[in-house]
Protein backbone atom coordinates (compact mmCIF):
# COMPACT_ATOMS: atom_id res chain seq x y z
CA UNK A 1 -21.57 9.70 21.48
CA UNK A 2 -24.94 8.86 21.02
CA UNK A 3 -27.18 5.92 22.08
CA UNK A 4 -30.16 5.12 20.05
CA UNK A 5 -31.35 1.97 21.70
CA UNK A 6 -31.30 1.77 25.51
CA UNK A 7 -33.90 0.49 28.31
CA UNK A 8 -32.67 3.25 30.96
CA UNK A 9 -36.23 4.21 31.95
CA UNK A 10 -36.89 2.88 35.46
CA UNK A 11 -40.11 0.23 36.18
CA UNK A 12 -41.32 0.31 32.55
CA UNK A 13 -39.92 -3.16 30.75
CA UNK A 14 -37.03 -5.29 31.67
CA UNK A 15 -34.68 -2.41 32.14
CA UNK A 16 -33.98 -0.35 34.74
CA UNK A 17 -35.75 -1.56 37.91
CA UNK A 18 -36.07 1.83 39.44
CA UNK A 19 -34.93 5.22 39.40
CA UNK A 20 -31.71 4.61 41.45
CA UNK A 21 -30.93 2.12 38.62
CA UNK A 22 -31.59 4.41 35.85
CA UNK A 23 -29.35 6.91 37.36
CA UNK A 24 -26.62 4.66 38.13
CA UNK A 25 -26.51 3.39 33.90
CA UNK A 26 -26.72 7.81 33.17
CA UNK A 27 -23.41 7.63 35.10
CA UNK A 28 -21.72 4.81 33.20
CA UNK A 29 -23.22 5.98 30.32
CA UNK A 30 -21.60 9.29 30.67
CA UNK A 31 -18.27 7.92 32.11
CA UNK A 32 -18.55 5.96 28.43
CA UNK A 33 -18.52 9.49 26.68
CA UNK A 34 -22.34 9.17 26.00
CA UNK A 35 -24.06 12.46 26.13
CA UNK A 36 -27.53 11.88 24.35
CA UNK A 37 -29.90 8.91 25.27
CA UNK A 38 -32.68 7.85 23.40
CA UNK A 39 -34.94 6.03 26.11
CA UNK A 40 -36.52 2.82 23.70
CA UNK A 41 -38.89 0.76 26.22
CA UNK A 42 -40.07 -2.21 24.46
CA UNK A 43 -43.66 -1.82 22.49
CA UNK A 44 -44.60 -5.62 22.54
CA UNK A 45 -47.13 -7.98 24.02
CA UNK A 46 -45.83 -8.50 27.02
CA UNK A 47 -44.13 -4.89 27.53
CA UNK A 48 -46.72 -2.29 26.02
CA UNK A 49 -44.90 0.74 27.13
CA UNK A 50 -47.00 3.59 25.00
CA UNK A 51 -45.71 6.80 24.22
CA UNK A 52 -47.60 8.79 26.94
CA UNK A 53 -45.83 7.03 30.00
CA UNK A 54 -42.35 6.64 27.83
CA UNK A 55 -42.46 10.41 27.89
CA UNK A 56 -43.27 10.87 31.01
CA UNK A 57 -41.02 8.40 32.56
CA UNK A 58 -38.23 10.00 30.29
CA UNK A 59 -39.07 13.76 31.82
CA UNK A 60 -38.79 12.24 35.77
CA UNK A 61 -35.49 11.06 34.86
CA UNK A 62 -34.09 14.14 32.92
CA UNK A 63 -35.11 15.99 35.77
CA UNK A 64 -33.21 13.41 38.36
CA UNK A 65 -30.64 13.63 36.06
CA UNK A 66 -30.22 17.75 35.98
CA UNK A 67 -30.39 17.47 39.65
CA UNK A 68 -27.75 15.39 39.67
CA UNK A 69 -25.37 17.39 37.28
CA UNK A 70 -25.07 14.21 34.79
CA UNK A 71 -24.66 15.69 31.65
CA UNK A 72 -26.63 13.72 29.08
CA UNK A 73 -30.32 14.35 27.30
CA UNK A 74 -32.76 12.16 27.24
CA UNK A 75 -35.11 12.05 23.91
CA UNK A 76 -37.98 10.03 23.44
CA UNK A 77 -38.49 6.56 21.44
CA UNK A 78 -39.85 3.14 21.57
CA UNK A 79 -38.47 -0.37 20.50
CA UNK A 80 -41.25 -1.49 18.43
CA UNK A 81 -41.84 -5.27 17.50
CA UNK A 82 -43.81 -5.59 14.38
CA UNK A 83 -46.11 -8.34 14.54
CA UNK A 84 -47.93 -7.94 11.11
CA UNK A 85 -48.92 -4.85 8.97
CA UNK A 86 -52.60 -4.87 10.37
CA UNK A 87 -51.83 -4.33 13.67
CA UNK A 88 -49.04 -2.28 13.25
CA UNK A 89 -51.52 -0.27 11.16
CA UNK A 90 -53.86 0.06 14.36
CA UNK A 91 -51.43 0.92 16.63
CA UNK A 92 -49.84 3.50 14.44
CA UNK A 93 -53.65 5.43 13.69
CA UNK A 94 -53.96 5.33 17.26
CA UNK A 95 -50.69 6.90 18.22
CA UNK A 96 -49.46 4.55 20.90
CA UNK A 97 -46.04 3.95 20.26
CA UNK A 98 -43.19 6.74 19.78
CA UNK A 99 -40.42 7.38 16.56
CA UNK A 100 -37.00 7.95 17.89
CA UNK A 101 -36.60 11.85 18.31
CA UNK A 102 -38.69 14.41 16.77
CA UNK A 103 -40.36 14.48 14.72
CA UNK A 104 -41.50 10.88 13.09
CA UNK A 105 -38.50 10.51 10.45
CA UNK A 106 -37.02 7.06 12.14
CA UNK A 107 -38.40 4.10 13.35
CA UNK A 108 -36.39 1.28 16.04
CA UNK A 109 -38.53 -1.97 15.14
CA UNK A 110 -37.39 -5.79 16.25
CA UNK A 111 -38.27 -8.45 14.83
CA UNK A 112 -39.87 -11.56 17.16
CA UNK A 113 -36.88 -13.87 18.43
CA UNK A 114 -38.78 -17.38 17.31
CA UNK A 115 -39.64 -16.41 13.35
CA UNK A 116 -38.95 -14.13 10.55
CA UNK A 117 -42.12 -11.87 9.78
CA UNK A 118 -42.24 -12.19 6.03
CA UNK A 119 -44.79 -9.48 5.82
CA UNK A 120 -41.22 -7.16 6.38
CA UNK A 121 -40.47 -6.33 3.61
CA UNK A 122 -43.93 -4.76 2.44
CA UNK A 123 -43.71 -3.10 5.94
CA UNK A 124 -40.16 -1.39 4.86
CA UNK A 125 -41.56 0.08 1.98
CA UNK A 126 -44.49 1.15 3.57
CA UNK A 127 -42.37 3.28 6.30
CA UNK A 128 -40.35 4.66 3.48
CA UNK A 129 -42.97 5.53 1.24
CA UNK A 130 -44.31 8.01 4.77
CA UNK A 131 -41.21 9.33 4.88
CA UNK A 132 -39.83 6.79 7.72
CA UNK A 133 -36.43 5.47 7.61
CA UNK A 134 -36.79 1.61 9.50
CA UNK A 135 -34.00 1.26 11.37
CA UNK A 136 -33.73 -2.96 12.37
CA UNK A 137 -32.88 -3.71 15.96
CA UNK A 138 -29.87 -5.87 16.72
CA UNK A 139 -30.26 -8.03 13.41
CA UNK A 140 -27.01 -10.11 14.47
CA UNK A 141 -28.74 -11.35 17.11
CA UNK A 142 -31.30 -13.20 15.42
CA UNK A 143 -30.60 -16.62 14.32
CA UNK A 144 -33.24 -16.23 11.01
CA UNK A 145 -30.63 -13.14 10.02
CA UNK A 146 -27.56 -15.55 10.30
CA UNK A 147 -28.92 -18.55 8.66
CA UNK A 148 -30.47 -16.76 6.04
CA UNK A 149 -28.57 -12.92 4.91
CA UNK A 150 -30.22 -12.76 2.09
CA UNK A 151 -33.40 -12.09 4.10
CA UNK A 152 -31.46 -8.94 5.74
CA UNK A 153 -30.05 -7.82 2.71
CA UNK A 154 -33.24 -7.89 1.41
CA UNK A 155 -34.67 -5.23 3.82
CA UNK A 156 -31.55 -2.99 3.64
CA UNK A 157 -31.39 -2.85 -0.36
CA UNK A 158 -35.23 -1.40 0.01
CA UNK A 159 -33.85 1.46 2.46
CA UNK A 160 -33.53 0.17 5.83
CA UNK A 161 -31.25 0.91 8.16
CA UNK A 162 -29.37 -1.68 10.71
CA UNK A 163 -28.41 -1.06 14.34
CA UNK A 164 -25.88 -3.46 15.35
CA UNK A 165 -25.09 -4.09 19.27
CA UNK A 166 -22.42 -3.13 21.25
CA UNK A 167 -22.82 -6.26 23.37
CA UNK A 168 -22.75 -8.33 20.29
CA UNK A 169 -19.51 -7.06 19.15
CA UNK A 170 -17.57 -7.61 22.16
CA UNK A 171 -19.00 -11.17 22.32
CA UNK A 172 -21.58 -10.88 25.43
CA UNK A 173 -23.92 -12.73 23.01
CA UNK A 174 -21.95 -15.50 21.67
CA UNK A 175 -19.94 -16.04 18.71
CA UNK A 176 -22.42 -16.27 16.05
CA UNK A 177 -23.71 -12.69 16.84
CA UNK A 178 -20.38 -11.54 17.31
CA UNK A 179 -19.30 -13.05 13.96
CA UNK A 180 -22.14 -11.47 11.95
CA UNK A 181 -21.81 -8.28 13.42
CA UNK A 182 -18.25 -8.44 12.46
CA UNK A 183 -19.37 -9.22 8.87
CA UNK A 184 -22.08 -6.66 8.67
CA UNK A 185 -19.43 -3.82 10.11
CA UNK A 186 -16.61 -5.03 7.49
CA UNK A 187 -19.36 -4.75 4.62
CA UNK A 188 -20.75 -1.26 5.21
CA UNK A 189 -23.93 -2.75 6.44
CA UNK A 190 -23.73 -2.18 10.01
CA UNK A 191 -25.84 1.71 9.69
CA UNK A 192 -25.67 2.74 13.17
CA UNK A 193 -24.29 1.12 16.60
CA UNK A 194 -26.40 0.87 19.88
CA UNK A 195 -25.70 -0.40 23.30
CA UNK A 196 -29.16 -2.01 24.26
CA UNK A 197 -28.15 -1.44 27.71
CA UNK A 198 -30.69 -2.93 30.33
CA UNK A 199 -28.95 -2.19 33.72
CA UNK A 200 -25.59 -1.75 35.62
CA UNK A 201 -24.66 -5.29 34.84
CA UNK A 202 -25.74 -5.11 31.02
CA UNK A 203 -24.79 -1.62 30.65
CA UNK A 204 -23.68 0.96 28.35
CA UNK A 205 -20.43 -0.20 26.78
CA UNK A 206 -20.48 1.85 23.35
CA UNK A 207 -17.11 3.08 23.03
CA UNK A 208 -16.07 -0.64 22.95
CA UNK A 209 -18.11 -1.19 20.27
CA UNK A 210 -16.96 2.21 18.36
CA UNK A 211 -13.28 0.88 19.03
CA UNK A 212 -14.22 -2.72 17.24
CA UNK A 213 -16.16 -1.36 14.20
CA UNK A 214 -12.56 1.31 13.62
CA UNK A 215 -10.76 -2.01 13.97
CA UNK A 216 -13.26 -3.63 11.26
CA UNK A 217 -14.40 -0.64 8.97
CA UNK A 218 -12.01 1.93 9.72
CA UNK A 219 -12.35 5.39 11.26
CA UNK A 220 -13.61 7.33 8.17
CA UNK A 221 -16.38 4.85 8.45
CA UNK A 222 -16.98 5.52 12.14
CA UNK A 223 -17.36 9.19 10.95
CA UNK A 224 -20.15 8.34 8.41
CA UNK A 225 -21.78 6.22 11.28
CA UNK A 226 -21.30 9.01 13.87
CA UNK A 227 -22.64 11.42 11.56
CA UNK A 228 -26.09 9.22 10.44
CA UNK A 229 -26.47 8.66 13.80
CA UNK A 230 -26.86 12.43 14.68
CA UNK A 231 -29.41 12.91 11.88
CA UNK A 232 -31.79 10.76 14.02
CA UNK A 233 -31.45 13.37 17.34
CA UNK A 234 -31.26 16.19 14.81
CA UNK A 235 -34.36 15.39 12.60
């Protein structure tokens, strides 16, 4: 399997504390059946992890990680919050943050907990047009999303993709999230699934949310999301 959003990286955000950590979530991670990473340190203003330390963070712990026979790869990302075109304009110019894998094709981007950004949808079409497929971080999680789906459906009719959480599904976030996850999986809008993982106590739990979205979509859908997850490590 393959996670596409997950704070392993040690002393960075409000991940991992420290290498010892990061190792210990590689483990459970693997022990899930998770065998690629991709290390997504928030890109915020209060965590401003840029893409030169998120890489080099991520090479320490691949190399921890080969020297510890743990079988999984790290590859490089950022969880991005978008706080309005113009600055996500400067930041982008400047090359600060990081696309998941390599090269640029995909894009994890949040949304801030307190308000919906309504410059979104303009910022969807604006990825797309470059060639970037948005993919929207934990959307069930966000009380503007569950109020209002029209809002979400909005962004994923333009083109962009959803990743729902694992953690959401198996009701670690309450029963609204868990109930719109549920919806978005039974509707064919849930595009990917993630585990958001932040330590050993919030960990890696994917296969539990693989085995809830076969129990909502079916398995021939879990193939489809297994296979556009790949694209994103494959790009």
């Amino acid at each position: 399997m393959i996670d596409i959003h997950c704070h392993i990286l040690h002393g960075v955000d409000d991940g991992a504390k420290d290498m010892e950590e990061s190792v210990a979530m590689a483990r459970i991670a693997y022990e899930d059946g998770i065998r690629d990473i991709i290390v997504t340190p928030h890109f915020n203003d209060t965590f401003l992890v840029e893409a030169d330390l998120m890489l080099r963070k991520s090479e320490e712990l691949q190399r921890e990680l080969d020297r510890q026979g743990i079988a999984i790869r790290m590859h490089p990302g950022n969880e991005v919050r978008f706080e309005g075109n113009a600055l996500f304009t400067d930041y982008k110019r400047s090359g600060k943050f990081a696309y998941l894998g390599s090269p640029a094709k995909y894009l994890l981007f949040e949304q801030r907990w307190t308000f919906y950004n309504d410059e979104t949808p303009e910022f969807i079409e604006r990825l797309l047009h470059d060639g970037v497929t948005p993919i929207i971080a934990h959307p069930e999680r966000h009380f503007f999303f569950r109020d209002t789906p029209e809002l979400l459906l909005e962004l994923i009719e333009l083109g962009a993709w959803t990743q729902v959480s694992a953690d959401s599904l198996v009701g670690n976030f309450g029963p609204e999230a868990a109930q719109f996850g549920q919806w978005l999986c039974e509707t064919g809008r849930a595009s990917t699934l993630a585990t958001d993982s932040h330590n050993v106590n919030r960990k890696p739990n994917l296969r539990a949310g693989h085995d809830l979205f076969v129990q909502y979509a079916g398995a021939e859908a879990l193939e489809e999301l297994e296979a556009r997850t790949k694209l994103i490590i494959q790009s």
